[in-house]
PDB file of N, CA and C in Angstrom:
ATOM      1  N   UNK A   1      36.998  68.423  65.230  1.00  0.00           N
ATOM      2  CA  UNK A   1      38.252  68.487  64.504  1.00  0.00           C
ATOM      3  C   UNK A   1      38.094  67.729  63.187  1.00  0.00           C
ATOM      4  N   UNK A   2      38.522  68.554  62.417  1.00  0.00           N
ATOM      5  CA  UNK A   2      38.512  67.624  60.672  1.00  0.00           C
ATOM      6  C   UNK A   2      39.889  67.474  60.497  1.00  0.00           C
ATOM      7  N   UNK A   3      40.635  66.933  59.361  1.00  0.00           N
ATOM      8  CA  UNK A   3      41.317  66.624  59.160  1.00  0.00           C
ATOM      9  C   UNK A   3      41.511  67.618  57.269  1.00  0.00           C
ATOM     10  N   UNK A   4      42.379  68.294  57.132  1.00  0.00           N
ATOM     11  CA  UNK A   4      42.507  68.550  55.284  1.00  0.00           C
ATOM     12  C   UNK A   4      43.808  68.605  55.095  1.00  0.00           C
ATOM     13  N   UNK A   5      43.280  68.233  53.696  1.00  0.00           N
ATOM     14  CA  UNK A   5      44.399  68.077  52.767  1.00  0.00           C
ATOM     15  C   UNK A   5      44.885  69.715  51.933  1.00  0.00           C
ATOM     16  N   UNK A   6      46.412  70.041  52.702  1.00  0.00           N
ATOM     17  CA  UNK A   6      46.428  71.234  51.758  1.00  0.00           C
ATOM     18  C   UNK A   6      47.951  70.754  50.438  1.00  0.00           C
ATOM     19  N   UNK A   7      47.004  71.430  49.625  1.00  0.00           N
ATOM     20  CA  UNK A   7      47.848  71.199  48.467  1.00  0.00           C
ATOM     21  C   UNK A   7      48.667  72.288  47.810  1.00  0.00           C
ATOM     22  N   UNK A   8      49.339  72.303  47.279  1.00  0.00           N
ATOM     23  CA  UNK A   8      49.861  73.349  46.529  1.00  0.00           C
ATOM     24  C   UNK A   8      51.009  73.176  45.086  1.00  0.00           C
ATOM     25  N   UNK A   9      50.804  74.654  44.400  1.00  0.00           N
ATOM     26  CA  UNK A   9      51.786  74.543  42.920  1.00  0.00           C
ATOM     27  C   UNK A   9      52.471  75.811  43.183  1.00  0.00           C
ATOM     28  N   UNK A  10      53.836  76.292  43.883  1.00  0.00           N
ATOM     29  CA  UNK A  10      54.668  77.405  43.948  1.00  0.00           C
ATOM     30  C   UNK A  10      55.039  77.958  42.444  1.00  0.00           C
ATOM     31  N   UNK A  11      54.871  78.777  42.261  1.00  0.00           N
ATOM     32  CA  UNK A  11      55.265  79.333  40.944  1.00  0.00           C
ATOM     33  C   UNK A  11      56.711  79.741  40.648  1.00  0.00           C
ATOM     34  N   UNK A  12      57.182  80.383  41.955  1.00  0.00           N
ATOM     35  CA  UNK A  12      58.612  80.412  42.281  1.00  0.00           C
ATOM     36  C   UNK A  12      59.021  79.752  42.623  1.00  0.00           C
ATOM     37  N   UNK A  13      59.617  78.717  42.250  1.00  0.00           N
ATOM     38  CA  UNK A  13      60.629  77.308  43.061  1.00  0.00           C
ATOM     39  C   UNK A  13      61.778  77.882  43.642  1.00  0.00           C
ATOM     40  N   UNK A  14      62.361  79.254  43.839  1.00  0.00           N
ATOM     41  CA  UNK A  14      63.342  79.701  44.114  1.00  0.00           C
ATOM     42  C   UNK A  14      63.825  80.418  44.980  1.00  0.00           C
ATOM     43  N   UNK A  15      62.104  80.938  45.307  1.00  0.00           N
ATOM     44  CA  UNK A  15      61.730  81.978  46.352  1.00  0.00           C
ATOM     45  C   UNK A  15      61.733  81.372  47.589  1.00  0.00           C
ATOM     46  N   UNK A  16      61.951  82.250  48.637  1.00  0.00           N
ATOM     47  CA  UNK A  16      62.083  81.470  49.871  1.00  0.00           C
ATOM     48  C   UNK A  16      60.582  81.787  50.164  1.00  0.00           C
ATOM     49  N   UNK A  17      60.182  79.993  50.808  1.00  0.00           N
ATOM     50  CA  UNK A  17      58.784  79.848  51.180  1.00  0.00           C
ATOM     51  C   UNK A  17      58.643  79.118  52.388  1.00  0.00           C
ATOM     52  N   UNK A  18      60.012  79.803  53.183  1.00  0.00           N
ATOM     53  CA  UNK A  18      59.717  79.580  54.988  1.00  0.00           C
ATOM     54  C   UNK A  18      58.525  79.802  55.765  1.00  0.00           C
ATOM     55  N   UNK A  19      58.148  80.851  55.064  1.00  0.00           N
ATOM     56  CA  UNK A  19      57.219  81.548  55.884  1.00  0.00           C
ATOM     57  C   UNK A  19      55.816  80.703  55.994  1.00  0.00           C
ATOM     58  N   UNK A  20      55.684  80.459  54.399  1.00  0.00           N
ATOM     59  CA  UNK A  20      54.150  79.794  54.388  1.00  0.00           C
ATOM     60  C   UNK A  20      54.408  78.107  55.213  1.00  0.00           C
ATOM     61  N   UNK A  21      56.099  77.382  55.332  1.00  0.00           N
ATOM     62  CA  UNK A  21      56.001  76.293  55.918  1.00  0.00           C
ATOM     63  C   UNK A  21      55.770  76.486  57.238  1.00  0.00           C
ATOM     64  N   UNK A  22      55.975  77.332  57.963  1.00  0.00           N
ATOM     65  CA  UNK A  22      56.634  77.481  59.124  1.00  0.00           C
ATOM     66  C   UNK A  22      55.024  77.999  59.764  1.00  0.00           C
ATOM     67  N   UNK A  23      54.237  78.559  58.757  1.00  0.00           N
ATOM     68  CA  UNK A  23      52.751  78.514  59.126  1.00  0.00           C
ATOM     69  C   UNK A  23      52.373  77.395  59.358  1.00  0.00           C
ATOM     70  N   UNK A  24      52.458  76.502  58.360  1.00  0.00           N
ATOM     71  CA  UNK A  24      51.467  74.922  58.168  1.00  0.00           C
ATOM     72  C   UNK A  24      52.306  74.362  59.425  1.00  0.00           C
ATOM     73  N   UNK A  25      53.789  74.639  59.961  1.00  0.00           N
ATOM     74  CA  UNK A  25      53.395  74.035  60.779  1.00  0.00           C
ATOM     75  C   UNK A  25      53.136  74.421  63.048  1.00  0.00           C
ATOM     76  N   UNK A  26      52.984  75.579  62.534  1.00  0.00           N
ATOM     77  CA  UNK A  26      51.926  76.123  63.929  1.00  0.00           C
ATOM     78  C   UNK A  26      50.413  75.488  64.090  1.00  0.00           C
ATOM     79  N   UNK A  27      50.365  74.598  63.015  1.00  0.00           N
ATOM     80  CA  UNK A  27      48.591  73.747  63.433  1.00  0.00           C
ATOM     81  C   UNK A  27      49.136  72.576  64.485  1.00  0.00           C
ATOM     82  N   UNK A  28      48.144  72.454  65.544  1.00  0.00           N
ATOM     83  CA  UNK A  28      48.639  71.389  66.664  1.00  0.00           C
ATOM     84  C   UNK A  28      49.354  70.398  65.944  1.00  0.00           C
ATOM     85  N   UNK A  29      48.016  69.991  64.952  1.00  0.00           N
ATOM     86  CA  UNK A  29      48.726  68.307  64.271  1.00  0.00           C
ATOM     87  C   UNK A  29      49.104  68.380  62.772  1.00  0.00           C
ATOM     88  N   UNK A  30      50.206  68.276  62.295  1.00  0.00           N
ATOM     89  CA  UNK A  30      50.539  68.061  60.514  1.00  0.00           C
ATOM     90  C   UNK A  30      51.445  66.692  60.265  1.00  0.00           C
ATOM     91  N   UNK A  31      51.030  66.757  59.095  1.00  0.00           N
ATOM     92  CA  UNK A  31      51.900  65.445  58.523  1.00  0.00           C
ATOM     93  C   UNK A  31      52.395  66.293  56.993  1.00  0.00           C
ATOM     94  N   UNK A  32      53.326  65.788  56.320  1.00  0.00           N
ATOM     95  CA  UNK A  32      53.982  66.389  55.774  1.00  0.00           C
ATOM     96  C   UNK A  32      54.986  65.381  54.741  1.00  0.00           C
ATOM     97  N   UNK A  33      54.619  64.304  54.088  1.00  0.00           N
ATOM     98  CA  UNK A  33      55.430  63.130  53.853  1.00  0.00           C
ATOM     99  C   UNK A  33      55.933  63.547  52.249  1.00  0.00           C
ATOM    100  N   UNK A  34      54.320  64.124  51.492  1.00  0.00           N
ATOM    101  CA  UNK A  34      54.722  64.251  50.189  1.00  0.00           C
ATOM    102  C   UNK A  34      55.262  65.984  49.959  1.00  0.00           C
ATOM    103  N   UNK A  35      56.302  66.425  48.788  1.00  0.00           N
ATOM    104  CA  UNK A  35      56.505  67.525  48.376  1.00  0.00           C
ATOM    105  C   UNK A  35      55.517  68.636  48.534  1.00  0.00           C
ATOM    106  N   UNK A  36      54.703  68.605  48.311  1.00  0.00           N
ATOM    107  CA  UNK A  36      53.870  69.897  47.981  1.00  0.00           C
ATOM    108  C   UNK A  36      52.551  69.110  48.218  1.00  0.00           C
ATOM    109  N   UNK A  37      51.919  68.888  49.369  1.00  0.00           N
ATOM    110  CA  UNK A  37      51.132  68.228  50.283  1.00  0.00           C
ATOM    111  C   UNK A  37      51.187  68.336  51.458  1.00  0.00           C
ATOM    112  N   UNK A  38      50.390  68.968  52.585  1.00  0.00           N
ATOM    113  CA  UNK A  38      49.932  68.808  53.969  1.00  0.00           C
ATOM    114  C   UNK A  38      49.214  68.394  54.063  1.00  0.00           C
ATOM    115  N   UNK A  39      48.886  67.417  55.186  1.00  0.00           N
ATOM    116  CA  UNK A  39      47.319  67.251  55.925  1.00  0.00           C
ATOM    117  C   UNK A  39      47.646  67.607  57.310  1.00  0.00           C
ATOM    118  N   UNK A  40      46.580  68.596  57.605  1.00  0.00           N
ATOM    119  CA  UNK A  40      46.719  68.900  58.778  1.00  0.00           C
ATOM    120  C   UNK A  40      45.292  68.163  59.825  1.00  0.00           C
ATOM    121  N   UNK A  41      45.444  68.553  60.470  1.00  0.00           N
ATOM    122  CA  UNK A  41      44.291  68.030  61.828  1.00  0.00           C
ATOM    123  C   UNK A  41      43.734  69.264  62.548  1.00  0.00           C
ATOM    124  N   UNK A  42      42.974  69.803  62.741  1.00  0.00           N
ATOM    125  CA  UNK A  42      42.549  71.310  62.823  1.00  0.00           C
ATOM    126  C   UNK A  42      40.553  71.978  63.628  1.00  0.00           C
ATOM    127  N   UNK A  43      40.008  72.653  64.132  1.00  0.00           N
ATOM    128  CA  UNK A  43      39.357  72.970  63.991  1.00  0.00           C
ATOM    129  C   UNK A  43      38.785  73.811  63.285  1.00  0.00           C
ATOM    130  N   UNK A  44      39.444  74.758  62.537  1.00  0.00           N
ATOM    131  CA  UNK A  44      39.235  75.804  62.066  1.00  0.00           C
ATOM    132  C   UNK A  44      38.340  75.311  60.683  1.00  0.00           C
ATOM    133  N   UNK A  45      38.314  76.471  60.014  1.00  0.00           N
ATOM    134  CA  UNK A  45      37.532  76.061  58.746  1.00  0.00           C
ATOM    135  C   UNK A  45      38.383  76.157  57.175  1.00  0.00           C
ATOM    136  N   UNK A  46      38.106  75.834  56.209  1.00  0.00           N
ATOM    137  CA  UNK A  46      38.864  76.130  55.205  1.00  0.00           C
ATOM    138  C   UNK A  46      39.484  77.154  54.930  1.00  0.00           C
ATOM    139  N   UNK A  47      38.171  78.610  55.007  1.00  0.00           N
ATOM    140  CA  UNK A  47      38.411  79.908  54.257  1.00  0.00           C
ATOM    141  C   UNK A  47      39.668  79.970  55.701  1.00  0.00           C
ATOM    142  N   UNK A  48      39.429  79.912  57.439  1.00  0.00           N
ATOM    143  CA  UNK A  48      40.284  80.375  57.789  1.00  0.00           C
ATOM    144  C   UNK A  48      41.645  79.369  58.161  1.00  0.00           C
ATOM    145  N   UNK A  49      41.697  78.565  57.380  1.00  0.00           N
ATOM    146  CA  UNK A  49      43.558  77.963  57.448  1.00  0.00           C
ATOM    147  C   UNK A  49      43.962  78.959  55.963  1.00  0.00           C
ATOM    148  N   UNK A  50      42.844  78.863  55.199  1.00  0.00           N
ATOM    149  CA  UNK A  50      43.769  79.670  53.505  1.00  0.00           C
ATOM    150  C   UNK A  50      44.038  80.835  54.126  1.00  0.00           C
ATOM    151  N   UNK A  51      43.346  81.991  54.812  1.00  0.00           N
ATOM    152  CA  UNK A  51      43.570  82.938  55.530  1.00  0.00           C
ATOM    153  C   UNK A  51      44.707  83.249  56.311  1.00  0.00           C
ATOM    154  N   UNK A  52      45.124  82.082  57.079  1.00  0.00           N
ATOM    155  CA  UNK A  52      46.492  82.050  57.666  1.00  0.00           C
ATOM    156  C   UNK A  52      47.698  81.686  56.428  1.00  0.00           C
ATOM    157  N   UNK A  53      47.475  81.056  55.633  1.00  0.00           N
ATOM    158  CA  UNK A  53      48.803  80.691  54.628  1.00  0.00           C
ATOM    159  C   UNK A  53      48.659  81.458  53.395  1.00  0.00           C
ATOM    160  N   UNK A  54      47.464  82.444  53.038  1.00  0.00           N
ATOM    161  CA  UNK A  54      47.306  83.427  51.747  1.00  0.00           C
ATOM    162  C   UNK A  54      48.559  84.410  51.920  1.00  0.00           C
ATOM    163  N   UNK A  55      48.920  85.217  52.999  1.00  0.00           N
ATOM    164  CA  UNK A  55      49.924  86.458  53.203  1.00  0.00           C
ATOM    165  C   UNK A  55      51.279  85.463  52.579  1.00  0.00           C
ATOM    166  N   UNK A  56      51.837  84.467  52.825  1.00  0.00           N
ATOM    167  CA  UNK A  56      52.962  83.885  52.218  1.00  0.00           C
ATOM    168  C   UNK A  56      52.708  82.958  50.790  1.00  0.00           C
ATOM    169  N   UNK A  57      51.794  83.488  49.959  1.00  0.00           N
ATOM    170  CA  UNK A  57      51.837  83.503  48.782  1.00  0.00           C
ATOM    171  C   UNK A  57      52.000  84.444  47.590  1.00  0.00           C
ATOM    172  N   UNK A  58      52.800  83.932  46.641  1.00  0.00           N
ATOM    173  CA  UNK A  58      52.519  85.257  45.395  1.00  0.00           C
ATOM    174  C   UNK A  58      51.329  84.824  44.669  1.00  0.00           C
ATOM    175  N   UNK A  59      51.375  85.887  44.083  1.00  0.00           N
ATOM    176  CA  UNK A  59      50.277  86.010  43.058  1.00  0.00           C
ATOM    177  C   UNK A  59      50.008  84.383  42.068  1.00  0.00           C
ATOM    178  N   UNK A  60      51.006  84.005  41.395  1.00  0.00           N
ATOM    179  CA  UNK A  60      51.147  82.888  40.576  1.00  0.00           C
ATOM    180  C   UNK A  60      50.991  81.319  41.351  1.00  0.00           C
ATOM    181  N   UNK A  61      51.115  81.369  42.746  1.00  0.00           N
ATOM    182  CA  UNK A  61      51.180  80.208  43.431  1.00  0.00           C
ATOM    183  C   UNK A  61      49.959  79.493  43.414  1.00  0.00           C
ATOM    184  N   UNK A  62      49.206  78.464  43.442  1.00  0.00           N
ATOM    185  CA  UNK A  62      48.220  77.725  43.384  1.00  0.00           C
ATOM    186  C   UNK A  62      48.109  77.054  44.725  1.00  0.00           C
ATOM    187  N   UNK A  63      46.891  76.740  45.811  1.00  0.00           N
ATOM    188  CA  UNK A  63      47.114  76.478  46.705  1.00  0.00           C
ATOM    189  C   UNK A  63      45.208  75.799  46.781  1.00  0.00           C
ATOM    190  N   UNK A  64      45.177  74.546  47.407  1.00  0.00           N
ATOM    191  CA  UNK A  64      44.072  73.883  47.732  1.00  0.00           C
ATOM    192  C   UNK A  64      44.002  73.438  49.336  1.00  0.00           C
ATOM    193  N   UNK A  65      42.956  74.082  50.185  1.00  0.00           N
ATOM    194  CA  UNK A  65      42.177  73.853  51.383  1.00  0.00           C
ATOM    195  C   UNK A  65      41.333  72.365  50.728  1.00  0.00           C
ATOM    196  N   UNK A  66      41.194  70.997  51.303  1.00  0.00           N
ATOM    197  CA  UNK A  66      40.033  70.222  51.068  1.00  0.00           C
ATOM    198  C   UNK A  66      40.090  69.589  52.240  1.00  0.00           C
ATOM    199  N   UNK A  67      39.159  69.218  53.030  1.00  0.00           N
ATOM    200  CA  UNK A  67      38.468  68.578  54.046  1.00  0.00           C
ATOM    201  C   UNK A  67      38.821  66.883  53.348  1.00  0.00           C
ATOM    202  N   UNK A  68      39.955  66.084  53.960  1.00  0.00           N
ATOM    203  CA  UNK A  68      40.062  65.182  53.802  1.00  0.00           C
ATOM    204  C   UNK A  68      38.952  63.919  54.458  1.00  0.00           C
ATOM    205  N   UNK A  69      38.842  62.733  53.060  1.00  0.00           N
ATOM    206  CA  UNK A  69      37.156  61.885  53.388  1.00  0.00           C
ATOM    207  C   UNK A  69      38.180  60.898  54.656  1.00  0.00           C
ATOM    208  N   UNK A  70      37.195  59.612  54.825  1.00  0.00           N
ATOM    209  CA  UNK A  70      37.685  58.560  55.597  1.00  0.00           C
ATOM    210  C   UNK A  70      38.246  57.379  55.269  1.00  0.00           C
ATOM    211  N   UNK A  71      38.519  57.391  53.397  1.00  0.00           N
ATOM    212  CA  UNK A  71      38.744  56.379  52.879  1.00  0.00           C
ATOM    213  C   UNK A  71      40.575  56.558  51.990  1.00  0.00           C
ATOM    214  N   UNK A  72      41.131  56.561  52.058  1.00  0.00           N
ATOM    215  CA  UNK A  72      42.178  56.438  51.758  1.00  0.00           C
ATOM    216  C   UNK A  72      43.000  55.293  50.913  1.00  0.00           C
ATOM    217  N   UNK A  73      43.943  55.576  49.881  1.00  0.00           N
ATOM    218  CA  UNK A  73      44.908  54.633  49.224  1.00  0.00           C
ATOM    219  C   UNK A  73      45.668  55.123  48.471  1.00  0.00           C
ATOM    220  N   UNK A  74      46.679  54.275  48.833  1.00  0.00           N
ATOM    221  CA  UNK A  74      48.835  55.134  48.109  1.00  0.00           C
ATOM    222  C   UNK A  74      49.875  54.255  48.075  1.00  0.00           C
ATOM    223  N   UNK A  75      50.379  54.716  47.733  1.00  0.00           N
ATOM    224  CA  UNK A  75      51.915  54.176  48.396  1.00  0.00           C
ATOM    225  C   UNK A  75      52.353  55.429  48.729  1.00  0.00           C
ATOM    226  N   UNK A  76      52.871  54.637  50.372  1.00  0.00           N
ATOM    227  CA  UNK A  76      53.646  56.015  51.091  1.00  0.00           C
ATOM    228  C   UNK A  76      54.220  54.784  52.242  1.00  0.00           C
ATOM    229  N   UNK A  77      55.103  55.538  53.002  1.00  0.00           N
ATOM    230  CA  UNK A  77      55.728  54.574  54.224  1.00  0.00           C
ATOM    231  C   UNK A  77      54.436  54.363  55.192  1.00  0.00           C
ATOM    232  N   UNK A  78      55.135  53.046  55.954  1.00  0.00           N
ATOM    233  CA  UNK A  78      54.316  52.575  57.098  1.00  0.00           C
ATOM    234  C   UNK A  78      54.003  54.161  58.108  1.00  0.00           C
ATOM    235  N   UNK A  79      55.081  55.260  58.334  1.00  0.00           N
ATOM    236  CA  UNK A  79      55.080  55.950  58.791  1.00  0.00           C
ATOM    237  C   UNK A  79      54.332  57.011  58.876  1.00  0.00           C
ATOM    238  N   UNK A  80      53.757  57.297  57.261  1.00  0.00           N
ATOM    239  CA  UNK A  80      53.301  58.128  56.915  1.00  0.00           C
ATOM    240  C   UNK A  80      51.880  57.236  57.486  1.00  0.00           C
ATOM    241  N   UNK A  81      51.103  56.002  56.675  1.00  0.00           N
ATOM    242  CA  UNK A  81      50.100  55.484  57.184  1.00  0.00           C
ATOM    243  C   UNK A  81      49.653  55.287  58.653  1.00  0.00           C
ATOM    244  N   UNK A  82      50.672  55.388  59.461  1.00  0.00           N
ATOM    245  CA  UNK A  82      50.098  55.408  60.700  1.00  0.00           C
ATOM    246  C   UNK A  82      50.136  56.885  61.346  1.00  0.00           C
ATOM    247  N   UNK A  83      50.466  57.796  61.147  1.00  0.00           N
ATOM    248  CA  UNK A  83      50.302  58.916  61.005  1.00  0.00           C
ATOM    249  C   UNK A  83      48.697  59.259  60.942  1.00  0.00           C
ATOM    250  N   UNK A  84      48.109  58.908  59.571  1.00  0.00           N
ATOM    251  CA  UNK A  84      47.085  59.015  59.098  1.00  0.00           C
ATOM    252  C   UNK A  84      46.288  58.345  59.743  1.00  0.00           C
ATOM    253  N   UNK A  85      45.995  56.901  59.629  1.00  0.00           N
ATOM    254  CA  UNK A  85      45.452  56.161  60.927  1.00  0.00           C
ATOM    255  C   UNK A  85      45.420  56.752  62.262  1.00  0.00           C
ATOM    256  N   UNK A  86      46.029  56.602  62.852  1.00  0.00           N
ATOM    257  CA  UNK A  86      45.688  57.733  64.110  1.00  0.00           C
ATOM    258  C   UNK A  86      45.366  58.839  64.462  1.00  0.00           C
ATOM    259  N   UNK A  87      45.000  59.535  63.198  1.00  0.00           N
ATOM    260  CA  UNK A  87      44.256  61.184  62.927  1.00  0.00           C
ATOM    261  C   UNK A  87      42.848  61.152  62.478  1.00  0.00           C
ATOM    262  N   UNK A  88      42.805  60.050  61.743  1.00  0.00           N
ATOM    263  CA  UNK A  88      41.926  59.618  60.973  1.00  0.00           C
ATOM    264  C   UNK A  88      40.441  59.429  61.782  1.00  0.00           C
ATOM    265  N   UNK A  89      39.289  60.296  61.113  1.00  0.00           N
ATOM    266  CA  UNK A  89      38.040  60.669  61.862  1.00  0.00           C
ATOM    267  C   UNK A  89      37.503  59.173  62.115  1.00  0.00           C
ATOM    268  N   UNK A  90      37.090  58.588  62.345  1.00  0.00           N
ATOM    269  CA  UNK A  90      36.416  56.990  62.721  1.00  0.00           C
ATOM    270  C   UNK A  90      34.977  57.141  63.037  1.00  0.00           C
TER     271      UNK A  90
END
């Protein structure tokens, strides 16, 4: 199991984008703290999580698969950090 970071830039802020959330979150494990940021927890591979969330994109939307490292730093809640901590590859 890896852990990635999916990112994204909606081109339509207006459009309804249930579909692509409601994908990200059928993965066993997600976190979800910042706007337009997932990390999920996953076996699969890059090409196939973009594969599952490509059909609920348009054309203009921008979207990043990355295999999150082991080193981390932010500001975010205690909540969000232990989240991460306990997903977190060791």
């Amino acid at each position: 199991m890896a852990l990635y970071t999916i990112s994204y830039d909606l081109g339509k802020p207006n459009r309804d984008y249930g579909g692509l959330f409601d994908e990200l979150k059928k993965f066993d494990n997600w976190w979800h703290y910042l706007e337009s940021t997932w990390i999920i927890k996953t076996s699969k591979e890059p090409n196939e999580i973009f594969d599952k969330l490509k059909p609920h994109l348009d054309n203009d939307d921008n979207l990043l698969v990355i295999e999150a490292g082991k080193k981390s730093q932010g500001r975010l809640s205690q909540k969000a950090w232990d989240w991460i901590k306990k997903n977190s590859l060791k």
